[in-house]
PDB file of N, CA and C in Angstrom:
ATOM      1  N   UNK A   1      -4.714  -1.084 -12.794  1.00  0.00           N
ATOM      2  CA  UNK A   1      -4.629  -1.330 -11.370  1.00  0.00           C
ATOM      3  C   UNK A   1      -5.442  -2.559 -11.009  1.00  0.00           C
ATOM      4  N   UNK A   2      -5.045  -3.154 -10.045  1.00  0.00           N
ATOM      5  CA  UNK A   2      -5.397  -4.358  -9.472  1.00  0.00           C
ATOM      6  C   UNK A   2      -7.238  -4.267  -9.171  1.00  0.00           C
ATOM      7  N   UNK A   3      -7.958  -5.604  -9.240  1.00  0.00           N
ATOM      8  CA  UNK A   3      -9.411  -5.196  -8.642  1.00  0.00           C
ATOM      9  C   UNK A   3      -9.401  -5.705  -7.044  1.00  0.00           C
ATOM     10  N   UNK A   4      -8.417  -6.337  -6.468  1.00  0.00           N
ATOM     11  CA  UNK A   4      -8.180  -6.254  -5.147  1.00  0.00           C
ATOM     12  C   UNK A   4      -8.531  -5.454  -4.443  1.00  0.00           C
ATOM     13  N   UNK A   5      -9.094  -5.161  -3.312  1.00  0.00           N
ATOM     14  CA  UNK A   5      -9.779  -4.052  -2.365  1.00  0.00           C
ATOM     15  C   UNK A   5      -8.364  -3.601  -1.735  1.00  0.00           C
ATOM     16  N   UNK A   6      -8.328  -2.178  -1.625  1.00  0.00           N
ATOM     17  CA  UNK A   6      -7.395  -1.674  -0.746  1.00  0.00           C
ATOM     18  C   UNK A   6      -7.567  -1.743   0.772  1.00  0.00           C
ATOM     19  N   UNK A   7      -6.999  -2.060   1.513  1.00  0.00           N
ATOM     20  CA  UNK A   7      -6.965  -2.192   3.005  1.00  0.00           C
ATOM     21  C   UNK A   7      -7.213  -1.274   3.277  1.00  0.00           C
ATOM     22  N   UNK A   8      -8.692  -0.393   4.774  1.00  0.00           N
ATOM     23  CA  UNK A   8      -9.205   0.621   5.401  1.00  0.00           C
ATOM     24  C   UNK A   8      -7.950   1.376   6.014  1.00  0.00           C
ATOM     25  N   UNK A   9      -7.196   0.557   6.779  1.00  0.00           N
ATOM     26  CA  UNK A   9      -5.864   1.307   7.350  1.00  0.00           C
ATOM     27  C   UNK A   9      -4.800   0.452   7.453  1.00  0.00           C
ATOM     28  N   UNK A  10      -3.562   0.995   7.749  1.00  0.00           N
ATOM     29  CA  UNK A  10      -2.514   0.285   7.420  1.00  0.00           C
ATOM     30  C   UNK A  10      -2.248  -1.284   8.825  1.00  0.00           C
ATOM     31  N   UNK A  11      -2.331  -2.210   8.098  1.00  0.00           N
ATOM     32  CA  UNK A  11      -2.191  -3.624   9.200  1.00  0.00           C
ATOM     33  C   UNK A  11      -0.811  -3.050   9.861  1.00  0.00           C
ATOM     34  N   UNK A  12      -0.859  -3.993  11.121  1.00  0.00           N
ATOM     35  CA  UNK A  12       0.027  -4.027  12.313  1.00  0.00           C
ATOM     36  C   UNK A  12       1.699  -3.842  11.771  1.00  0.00           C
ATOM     37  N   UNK A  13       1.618  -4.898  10.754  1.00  0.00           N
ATOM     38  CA  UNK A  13       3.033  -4.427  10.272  1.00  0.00           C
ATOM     39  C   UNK A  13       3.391  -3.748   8.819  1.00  0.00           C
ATOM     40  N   UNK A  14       2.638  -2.978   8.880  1.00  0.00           N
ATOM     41  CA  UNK A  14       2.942  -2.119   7.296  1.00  0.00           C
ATOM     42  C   UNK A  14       4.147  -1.120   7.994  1.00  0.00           C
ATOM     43  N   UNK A  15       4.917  -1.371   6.838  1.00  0.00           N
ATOM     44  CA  UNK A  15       6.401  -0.629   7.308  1.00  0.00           C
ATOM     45  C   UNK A  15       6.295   1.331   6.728  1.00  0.00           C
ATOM     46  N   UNK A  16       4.951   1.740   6.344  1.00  0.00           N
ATOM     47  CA  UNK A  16       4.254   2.765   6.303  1.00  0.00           C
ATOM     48  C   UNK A  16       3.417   3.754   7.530  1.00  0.00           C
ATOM     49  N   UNK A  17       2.899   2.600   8.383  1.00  0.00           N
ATOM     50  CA  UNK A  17       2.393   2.424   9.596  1.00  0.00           C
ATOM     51  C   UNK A  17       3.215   3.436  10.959  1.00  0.00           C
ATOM     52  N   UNK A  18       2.868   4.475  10.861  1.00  0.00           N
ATOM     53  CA  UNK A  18       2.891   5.841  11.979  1.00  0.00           C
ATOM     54  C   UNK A  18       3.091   5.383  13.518  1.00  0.00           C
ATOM     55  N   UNK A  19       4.123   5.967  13.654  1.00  0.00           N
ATOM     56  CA  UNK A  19       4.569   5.551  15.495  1.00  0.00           C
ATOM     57  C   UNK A  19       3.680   6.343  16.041  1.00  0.00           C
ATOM     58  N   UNK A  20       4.140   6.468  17.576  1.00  0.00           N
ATOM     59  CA  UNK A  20       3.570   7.608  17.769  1.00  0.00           C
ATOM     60  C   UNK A  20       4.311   8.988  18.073  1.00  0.00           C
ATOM     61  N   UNK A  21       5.034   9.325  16.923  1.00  0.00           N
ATOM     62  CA  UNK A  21       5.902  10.536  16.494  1.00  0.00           C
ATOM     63  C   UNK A  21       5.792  10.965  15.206  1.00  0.00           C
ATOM     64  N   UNK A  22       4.767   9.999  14.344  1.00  0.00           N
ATOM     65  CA  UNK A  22       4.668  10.085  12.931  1.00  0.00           C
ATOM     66  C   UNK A  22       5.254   9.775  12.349  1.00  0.00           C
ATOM     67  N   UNK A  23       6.035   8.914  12.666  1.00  0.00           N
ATOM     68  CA  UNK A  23       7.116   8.484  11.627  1.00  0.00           C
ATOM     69  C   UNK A  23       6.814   6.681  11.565  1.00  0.00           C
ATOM     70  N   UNK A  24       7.360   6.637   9.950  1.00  0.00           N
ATOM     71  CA  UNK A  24       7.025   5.028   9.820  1.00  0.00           C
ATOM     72  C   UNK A  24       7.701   4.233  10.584  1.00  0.00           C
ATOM     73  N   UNK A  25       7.209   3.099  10.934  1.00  0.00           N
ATOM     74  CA  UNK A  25       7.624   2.214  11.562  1.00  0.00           C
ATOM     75  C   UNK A  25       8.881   1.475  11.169  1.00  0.00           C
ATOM     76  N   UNK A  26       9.522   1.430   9.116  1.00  0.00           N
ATOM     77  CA  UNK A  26       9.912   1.182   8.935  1.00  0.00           C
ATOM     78  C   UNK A  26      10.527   1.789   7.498  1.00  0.00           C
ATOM     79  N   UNK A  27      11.560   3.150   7.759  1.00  0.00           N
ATOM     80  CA  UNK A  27      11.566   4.096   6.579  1.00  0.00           C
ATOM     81  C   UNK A  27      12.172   3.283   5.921  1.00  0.00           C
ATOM     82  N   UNK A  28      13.023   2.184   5.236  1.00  0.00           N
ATOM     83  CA  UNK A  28      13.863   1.704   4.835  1.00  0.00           C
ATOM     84  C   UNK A  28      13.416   1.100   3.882  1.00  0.00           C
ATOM     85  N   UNK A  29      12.384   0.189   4.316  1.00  0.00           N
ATOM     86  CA  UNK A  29      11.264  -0.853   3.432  1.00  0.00           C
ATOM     87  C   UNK A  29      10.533   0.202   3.053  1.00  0.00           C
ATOM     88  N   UNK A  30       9.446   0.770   3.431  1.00  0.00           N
ATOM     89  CA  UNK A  30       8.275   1.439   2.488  1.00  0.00           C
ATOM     90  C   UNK A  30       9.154   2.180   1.698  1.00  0.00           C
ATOM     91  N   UNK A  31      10.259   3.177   1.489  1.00  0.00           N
ATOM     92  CA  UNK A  31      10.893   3.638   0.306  1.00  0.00           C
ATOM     93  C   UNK A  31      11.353   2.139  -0.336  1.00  0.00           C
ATOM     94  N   UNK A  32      11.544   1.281  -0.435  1.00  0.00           N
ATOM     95  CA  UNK A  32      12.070  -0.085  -1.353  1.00  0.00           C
ATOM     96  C   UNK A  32      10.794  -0.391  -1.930  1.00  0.00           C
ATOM     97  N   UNK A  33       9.411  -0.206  -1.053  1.00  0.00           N
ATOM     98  CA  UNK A  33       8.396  -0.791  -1.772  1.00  0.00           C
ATOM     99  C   UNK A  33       7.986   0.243  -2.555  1.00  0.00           C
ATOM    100  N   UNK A  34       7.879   1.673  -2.324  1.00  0.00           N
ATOM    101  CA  UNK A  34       7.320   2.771  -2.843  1.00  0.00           C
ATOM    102  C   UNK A  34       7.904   2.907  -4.562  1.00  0.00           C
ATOM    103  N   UNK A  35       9.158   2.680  -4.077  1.00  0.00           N
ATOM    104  CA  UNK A  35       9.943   2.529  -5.589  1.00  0.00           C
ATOM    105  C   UNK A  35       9.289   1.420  -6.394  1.00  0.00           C
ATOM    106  N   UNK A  36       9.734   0.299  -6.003  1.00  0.00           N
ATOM    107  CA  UNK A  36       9.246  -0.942  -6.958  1.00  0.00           C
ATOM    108  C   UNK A  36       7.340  -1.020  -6.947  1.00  0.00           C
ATOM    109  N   UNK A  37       6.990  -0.327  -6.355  1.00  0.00           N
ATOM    110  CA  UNK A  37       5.533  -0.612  -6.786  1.00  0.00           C
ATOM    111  C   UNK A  37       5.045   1.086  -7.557  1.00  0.00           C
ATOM    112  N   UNK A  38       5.784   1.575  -7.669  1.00  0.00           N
ATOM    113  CA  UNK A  38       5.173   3.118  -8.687  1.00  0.00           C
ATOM    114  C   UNK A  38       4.737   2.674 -10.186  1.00  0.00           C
ATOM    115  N   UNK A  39       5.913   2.238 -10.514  1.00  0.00           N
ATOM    116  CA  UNK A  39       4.898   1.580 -11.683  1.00  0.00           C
ATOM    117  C   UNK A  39       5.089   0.293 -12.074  1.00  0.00           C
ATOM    118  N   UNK A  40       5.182  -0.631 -11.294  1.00  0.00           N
ATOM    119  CA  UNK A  40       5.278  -1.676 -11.642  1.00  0.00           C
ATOM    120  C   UNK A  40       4.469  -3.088 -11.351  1.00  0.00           C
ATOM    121  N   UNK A  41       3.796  -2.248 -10.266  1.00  0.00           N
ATOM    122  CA  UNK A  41       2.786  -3.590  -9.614  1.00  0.00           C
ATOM    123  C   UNK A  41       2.383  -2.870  -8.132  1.00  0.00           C
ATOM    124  N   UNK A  42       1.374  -3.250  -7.452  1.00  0.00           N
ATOM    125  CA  UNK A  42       0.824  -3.019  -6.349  1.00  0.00           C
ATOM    126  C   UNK A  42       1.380  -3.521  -5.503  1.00  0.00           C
ATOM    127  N   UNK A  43       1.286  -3.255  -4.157  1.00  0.00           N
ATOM    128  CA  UNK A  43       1.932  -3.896  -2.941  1.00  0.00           C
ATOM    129  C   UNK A  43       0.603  -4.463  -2.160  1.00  0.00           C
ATOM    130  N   UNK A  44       0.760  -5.782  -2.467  1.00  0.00           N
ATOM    131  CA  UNK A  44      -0.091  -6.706  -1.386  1.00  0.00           C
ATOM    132  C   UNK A  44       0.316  -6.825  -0.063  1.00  0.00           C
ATOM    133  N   UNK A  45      -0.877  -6.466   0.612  1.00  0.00           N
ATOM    134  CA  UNK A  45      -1.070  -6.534   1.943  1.00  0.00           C
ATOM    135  C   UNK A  45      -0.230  -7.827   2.628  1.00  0.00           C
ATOM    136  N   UNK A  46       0.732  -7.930   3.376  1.00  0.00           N
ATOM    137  CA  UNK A  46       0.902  -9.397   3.489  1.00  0.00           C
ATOM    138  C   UNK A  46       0.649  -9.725   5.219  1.00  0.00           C
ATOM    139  N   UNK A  47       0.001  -8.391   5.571  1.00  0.00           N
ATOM    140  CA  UNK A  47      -0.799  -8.945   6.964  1.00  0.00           C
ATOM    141  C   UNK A  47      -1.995  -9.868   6.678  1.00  0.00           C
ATOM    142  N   UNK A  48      -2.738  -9.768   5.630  1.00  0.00           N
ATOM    143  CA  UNK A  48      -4.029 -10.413   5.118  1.00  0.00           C
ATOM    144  C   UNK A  48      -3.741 -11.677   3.940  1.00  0.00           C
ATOM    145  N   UNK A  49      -2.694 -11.830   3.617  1.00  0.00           N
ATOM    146  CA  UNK A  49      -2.322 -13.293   3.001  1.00  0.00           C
ATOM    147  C   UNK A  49      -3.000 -14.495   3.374  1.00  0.00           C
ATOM    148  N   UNK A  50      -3.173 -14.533   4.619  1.00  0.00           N
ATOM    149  CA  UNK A  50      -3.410 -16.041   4.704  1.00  0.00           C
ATOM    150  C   UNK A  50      -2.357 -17.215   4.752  1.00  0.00           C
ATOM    151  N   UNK A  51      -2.272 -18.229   5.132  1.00  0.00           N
ATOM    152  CA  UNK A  51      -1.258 -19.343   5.129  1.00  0.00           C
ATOM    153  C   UNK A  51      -0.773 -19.573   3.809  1.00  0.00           C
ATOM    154  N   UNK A  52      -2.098 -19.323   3.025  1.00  0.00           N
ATOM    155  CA  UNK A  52      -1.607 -19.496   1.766  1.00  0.00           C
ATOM    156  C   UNK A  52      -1.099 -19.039   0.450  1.00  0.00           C
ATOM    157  N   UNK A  53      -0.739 -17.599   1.365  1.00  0.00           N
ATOM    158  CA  UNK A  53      -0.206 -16.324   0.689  1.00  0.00           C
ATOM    159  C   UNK A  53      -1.198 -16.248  -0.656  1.00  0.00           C
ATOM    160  N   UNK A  54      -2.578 -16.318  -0.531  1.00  0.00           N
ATOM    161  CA  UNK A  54      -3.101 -15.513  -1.382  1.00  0.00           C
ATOM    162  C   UNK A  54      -3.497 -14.293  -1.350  1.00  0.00           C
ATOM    163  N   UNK A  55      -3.386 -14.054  -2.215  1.00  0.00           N
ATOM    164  CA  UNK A  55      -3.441 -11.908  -1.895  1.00  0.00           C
ATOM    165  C   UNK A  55      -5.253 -11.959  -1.670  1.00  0.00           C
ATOM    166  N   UNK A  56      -4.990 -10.723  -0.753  1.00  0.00           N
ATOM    167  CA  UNK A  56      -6.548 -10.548  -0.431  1.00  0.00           C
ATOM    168  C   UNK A  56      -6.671  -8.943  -0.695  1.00  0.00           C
ATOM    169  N   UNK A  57      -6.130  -7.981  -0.177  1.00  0.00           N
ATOM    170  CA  UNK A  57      -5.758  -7.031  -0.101  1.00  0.00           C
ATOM    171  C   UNK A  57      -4.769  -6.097  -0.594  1.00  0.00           C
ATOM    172  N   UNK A  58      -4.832  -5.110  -1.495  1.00  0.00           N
ATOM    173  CA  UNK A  58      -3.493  -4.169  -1.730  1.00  0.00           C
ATOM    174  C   UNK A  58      -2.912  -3.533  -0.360  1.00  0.00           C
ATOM    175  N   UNK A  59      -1.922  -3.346  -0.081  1.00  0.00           N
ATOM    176  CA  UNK A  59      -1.532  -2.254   0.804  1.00  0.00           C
ATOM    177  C   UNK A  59      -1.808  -0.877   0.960  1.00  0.00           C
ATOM    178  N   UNK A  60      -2.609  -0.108   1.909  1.00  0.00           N
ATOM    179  CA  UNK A  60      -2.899   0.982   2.156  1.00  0.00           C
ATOM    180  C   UNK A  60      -1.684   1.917   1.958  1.00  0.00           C
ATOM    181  N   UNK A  61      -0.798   1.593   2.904  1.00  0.00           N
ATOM    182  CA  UNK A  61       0.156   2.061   3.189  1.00  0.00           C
ATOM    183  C   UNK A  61       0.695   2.955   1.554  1.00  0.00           C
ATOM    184  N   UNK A  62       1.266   1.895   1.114  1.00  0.00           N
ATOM    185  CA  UNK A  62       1.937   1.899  -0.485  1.00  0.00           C
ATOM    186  C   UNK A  62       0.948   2.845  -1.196  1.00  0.00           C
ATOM    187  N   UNK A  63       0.141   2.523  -1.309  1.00  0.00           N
ATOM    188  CA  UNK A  63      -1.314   3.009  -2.257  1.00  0.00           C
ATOM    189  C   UNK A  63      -1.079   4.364  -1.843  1.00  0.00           C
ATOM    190  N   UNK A  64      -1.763   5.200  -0.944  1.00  0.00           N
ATOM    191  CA  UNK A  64      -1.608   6.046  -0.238  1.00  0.00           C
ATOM    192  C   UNK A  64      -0.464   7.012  -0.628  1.00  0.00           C
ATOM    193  N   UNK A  65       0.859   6.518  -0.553  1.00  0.00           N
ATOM    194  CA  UNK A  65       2.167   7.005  -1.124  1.00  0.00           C
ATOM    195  C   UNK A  65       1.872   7.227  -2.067  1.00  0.00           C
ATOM    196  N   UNK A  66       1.552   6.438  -3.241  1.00  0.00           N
ATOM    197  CA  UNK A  66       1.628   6.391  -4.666  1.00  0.00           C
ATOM    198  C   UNK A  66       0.536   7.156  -5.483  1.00  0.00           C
ATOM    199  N   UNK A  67      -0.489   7.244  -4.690  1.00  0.00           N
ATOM    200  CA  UNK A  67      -1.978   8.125  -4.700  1.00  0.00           C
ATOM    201  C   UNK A  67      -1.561   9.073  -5.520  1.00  0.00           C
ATOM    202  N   UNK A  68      -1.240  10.153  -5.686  1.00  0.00           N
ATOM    203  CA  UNK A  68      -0.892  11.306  -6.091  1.00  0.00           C
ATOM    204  C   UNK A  68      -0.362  11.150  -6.983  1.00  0.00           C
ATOM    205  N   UNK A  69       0.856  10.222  -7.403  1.00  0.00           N
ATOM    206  CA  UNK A  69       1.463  10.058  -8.615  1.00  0.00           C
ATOM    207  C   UNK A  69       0.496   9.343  -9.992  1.00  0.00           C
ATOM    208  N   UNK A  70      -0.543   8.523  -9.107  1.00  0.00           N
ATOM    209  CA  UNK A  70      -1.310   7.998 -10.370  1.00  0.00           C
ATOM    210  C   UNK A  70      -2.353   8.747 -10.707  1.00  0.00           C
ATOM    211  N   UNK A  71      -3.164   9.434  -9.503  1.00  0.00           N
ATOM    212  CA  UNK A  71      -3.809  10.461 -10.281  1.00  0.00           C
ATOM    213  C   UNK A  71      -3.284  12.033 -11.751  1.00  0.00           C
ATOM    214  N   UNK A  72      -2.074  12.070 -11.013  1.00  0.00           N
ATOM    215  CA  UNK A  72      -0.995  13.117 -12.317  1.00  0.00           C
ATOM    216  C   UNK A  72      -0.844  12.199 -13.216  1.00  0.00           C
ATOM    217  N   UNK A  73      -1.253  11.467 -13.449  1.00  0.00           N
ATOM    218  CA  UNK A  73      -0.654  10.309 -14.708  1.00  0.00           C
ATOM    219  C   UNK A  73      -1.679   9.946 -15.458  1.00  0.00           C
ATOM    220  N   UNK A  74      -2.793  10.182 -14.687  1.00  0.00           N
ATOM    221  CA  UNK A  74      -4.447  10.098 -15.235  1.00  0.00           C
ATOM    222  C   UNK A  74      -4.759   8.568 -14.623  1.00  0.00           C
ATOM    223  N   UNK A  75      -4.646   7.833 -13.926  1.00  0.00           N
ATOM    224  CA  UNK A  75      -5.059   6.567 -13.622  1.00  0.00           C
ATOM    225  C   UNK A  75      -6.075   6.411 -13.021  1.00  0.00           C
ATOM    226  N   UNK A  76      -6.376   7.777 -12.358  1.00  0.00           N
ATOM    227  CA  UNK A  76      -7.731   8.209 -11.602  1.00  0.00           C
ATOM    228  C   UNK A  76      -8.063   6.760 -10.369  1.00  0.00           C
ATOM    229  N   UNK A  77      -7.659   6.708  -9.433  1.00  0.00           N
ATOM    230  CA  UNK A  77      -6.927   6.192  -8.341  1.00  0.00           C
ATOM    231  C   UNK A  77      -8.222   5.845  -7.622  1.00  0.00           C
ATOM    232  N   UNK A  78      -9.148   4.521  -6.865  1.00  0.00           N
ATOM    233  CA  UNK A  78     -10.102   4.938  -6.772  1.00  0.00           C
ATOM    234  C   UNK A  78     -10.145   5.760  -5.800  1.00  0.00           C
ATOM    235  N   UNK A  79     -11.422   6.366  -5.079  1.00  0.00           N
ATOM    236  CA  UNK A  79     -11.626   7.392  -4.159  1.00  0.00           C
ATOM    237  C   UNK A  79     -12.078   6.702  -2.631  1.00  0.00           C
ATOM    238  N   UNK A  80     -12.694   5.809  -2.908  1.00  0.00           N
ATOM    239  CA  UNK A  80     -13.605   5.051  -1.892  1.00  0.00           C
ATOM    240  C   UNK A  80     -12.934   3.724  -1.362  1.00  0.00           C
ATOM    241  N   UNK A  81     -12.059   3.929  -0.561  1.00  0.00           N
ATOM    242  CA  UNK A  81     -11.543   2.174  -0.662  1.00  0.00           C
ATOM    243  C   UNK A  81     -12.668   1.380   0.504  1.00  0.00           C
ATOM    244  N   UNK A  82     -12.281  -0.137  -0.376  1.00  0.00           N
ATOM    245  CA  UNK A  82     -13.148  -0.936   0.355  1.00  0.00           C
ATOM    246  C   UNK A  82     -12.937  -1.300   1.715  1.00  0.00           C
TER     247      UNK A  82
END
């Protein structure tokens, strides 16, 4: 796993990100990202990019989803995000 800090809560446009009915803001995308990032790579934050799209941040959102699957897998997920 990435040493990138995971984001405290999900930025303005994480398509993970809870209305106010509980439901994501965007079910369509976070299942597209949930898939392609299970095991294949992390989902960078791209509220926190910068102009210069350097990653600063993993996605809460994603992480969060995926939480559970990497701890059953033994990846031991951290506990404390930054």
């Amino acid at each position: 796993m990435s040493t990138l800090p995971i984001m405290k809560q999900c930025c303005t446009t994480c398509p993970f990100k809870q209305d106010a009915n509980g439901h994501w803001q965007n079910p369509t995308l976070a299942s597209e990202v949930m898939t392609r990032t299970l095991f294949q790579a992390q989902q960078i934050c791209h509220g926190t990019e910068g102009n210069n799209r350097e990653p600063r941040n993993r996605c809460k959102g994603a992480y969060d989803q995926n939480y559970v699957i990497y701890e059953r897998i033994g990846l031991e997920p951290e506990k404390h995000l930054e």
